[in-house]
C-alpha atoms as a PDB file:
ATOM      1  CA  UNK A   1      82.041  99.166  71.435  1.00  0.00           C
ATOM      2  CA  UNK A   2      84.646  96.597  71.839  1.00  0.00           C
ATOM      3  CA  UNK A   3      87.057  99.088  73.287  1.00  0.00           C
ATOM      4  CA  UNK A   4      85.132 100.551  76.077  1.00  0.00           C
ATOM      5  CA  UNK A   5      84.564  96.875  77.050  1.00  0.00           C
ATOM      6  CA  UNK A   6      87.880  96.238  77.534  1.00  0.00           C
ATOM      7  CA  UNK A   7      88.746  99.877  78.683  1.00  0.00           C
ATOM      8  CA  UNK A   8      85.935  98.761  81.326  1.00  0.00           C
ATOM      9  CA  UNK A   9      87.302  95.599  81.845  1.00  0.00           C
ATOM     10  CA  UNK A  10      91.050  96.373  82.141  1.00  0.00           C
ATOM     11  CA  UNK A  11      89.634  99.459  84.766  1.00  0.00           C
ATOM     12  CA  UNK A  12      88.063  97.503  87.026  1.00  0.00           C
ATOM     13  CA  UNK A  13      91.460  94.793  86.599  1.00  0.00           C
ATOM     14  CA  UNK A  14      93.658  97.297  87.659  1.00  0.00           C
ATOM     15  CA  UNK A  15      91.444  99.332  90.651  1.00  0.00           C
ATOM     16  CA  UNK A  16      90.933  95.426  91.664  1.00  0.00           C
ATOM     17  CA  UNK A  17      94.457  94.446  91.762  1.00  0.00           C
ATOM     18  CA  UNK A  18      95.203  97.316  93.586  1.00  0.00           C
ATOM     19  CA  UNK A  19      93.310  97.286  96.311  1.00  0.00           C
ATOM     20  CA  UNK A  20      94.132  93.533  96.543  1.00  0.00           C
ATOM     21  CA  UNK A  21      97.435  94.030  96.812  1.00  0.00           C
ATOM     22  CA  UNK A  22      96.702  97.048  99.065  1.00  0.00           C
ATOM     23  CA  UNK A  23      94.709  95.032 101.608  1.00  0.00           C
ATOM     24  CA  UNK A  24      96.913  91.864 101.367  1.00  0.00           C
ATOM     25  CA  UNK A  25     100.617  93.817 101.678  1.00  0.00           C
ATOM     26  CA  UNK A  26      98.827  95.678 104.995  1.00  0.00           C
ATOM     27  CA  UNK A  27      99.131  92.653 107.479  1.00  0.00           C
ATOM     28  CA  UNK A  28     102.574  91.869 105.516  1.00  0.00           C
ATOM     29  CA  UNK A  29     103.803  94.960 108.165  1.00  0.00           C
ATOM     30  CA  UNK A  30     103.630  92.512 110.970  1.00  0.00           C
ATOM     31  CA  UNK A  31     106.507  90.054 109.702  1.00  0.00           C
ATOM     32  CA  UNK A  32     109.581  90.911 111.438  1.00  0.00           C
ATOM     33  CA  UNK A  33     111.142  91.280 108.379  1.00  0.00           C
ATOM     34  CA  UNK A  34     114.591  89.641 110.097  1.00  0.00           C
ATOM     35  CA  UNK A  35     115.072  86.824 107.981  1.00  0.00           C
ATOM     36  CA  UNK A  36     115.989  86.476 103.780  1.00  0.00           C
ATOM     37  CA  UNK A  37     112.831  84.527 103.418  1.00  0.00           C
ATOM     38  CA  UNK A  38     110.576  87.862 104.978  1.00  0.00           C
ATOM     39  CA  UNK A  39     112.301  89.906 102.618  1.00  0.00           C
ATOM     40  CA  UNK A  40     111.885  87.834  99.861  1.00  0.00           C
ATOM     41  CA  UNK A  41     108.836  86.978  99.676  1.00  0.00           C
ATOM     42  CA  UNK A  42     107.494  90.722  99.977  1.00  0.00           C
ATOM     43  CA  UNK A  43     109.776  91.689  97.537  1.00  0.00           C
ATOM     44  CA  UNK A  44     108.059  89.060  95.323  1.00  0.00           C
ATOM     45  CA  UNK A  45     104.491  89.736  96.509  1.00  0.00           C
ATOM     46  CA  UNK A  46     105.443  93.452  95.256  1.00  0.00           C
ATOM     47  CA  UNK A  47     107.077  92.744  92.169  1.00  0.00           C
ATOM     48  CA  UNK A  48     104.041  90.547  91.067  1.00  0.00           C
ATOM     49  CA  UNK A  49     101.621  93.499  92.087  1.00  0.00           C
ATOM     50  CA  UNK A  50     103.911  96.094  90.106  1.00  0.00           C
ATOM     51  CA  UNK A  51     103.854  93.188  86.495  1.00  0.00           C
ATOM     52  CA  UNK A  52      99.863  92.867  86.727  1.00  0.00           C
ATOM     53  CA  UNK A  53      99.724  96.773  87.490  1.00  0.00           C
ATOM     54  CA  UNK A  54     101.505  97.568  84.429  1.00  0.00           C
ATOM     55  CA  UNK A  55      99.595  94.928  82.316  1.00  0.00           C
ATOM     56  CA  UNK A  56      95.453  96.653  83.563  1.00  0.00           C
ATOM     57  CA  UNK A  57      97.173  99.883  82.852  1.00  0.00           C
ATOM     58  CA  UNK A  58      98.640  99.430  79.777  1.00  0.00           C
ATOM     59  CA  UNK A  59      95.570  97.708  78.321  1.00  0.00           C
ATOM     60  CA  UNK A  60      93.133 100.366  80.000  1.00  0.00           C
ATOM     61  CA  UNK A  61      95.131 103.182  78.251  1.00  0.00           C
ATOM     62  CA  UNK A  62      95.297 101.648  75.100  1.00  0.00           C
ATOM     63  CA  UNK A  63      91.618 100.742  75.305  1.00  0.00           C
ATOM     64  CA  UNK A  64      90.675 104.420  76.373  1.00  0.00           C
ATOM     65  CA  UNK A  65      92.322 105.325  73.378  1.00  0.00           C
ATOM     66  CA  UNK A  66      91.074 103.253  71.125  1.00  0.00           C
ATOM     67  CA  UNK A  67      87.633 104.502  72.078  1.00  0.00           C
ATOM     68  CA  UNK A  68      88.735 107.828  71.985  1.00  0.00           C
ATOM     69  CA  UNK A  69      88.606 108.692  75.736  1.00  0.00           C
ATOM     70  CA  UNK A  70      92.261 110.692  75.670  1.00  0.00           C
ATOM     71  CA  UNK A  71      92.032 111.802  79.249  1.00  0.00           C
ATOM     72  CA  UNK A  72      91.600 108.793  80.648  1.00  0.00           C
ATOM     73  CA  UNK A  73      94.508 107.217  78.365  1.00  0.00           C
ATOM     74  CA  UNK A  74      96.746 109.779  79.289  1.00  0.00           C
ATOM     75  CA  UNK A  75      95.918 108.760  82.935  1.00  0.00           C
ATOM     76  CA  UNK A  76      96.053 105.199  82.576  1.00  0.00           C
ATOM     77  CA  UNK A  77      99.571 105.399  80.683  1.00  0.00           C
ATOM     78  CA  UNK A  78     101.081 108.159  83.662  1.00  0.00           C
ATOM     79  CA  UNK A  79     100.011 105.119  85.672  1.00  0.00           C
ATOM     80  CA  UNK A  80     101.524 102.386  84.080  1.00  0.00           C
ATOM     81  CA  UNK A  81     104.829 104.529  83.741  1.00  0.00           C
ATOM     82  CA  UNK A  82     104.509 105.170  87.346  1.00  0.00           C
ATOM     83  CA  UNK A  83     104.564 101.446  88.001  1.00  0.00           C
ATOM     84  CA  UNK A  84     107.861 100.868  86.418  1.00  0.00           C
ATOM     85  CA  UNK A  85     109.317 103.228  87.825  1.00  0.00           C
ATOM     86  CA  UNK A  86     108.450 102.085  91.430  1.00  0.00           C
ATOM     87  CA  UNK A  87     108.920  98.630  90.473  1.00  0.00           C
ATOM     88  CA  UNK A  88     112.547  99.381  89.089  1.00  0.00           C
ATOM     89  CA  UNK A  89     113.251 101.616  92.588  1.00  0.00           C
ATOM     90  CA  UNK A  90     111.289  99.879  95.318  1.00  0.00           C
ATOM     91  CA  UNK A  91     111.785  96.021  93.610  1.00  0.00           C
ATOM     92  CA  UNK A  92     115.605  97.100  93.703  1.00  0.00           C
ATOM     93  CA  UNK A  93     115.951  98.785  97.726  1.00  0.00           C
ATOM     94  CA  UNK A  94     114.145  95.492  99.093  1.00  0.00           C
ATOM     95  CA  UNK A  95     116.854  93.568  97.218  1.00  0.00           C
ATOM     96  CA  UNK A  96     119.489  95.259  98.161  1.00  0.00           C
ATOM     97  CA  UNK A  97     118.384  95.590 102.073  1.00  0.00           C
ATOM     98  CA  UNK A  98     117.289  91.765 102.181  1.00  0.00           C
ATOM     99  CA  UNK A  99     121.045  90.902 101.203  1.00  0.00           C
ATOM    100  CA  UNK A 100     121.938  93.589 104.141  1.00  0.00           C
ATOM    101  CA  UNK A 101     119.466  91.752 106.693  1.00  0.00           C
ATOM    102  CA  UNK A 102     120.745  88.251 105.307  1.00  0.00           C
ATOM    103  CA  UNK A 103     124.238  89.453 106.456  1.00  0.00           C
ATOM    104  CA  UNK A 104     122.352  90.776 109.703  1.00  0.00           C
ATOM    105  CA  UNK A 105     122.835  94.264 109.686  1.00  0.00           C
ATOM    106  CA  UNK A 106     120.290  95.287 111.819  1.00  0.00           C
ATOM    107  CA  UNK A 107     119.406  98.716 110.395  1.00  0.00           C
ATOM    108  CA  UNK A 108     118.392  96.889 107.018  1.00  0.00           C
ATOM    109  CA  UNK A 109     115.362  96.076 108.783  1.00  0.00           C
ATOM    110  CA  UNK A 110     113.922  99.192 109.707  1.00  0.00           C
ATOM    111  CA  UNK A 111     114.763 100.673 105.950  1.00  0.00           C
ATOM    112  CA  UNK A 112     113.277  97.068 104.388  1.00  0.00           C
ATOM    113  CA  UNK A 113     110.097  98.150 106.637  1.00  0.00           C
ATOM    114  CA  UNK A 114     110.316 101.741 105.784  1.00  0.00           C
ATOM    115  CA  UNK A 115     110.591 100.815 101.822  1.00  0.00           C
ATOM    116  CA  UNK A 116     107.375  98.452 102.480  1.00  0.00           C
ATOM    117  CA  UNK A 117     105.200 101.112 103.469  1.00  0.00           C
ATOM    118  CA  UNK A 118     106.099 103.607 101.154  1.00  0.00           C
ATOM    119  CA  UNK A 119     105.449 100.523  98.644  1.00  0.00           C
ATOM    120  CA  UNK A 120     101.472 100.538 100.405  1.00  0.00           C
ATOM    121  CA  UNK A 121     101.502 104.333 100.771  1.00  0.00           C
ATOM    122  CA  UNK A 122     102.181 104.387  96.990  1.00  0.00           C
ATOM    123  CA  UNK A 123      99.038 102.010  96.102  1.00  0.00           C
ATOM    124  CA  UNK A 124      97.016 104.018  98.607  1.00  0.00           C
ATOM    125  CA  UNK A 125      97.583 106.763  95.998  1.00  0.00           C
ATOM    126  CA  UNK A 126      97.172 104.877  93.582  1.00  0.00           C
ATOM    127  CA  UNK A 127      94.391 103.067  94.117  1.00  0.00           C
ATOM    128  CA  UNK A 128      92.360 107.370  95.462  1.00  0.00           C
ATOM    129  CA  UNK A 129      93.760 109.004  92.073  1.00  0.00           C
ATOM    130  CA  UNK A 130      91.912 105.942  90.008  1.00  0.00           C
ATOM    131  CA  UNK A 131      88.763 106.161  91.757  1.00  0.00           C
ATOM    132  CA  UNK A 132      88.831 110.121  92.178  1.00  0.00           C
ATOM    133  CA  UNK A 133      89.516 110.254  88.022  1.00  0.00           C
ATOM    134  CA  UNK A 134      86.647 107.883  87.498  1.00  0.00           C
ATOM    135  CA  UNK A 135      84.442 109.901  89.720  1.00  0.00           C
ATOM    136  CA  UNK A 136      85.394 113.018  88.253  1.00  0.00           C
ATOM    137  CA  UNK A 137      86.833 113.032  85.031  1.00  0.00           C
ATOM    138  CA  UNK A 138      84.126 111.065  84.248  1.00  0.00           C
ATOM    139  CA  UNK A 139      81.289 113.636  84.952  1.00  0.00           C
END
């Protein structure tokens, strides 16, 4: 009993953080995205998403597991996987292009903004394939 409560729990942590981070990185787009500080702190605001992320899903999948839900462990640890891997790619390009736009290279910008909303696209995804497998996997 214990571990669908905190399969539950951790669920609802990570579909929550998602779409928080989802809504909240959307009116990010408007920041010009011309100065260090822009490009830090979305670059932060991302790389705190991707550390809670990969803290719901890793407790959601061991929790599934625990109460012997494999499918939806399986799920929960392809998503958790997922999130390092974009953390360790995107986290890294809006480093490396906020040192370009610090230096003022002017095509950094449009790639830093380009990187950002594959960053949302990818929680869009994200954020569908949870609810979808919830939905569905779940009937």
């Amino acid at each position: 009993m214990f571990a669908t409560l905190a399969a539950l729990f951790f669920t609802v942590i990570l579909m929550v953080t998602t779409a928080y981070f989802l809504m909240g990185g959307l009116p990010l787009l408007i920041l010009q995205h011309d100065t260090p500080l822009d490009a830090r702190f979305v670059r932060s605001f991302f790389d705190v998403y991707y550390k809670a992320a990969f803290v719901a899903a890793t407790g959601a999948a061991v929790s599934y597991a625990l109460s012997s839900r494999p499918v939806f462990a399986l799920g929960n640890a392809g998503v958790a996987v997922l999130v390092l891997l974009l953390r360790a790619k995107l986290i890294a390009a809006m480093a490396q292009l906020g040192g370009l736009i610090q230096q003022g290279e002017v095509q950094a910008i449009r790639r830093f903004r380009r990187v950002h909303g594959t960053a949302l696209a990818m929680n869009l995804v994200q954020l569908i394939g949870l609810v979808w497998g919830l939905i569905h996997i779940a009937l």
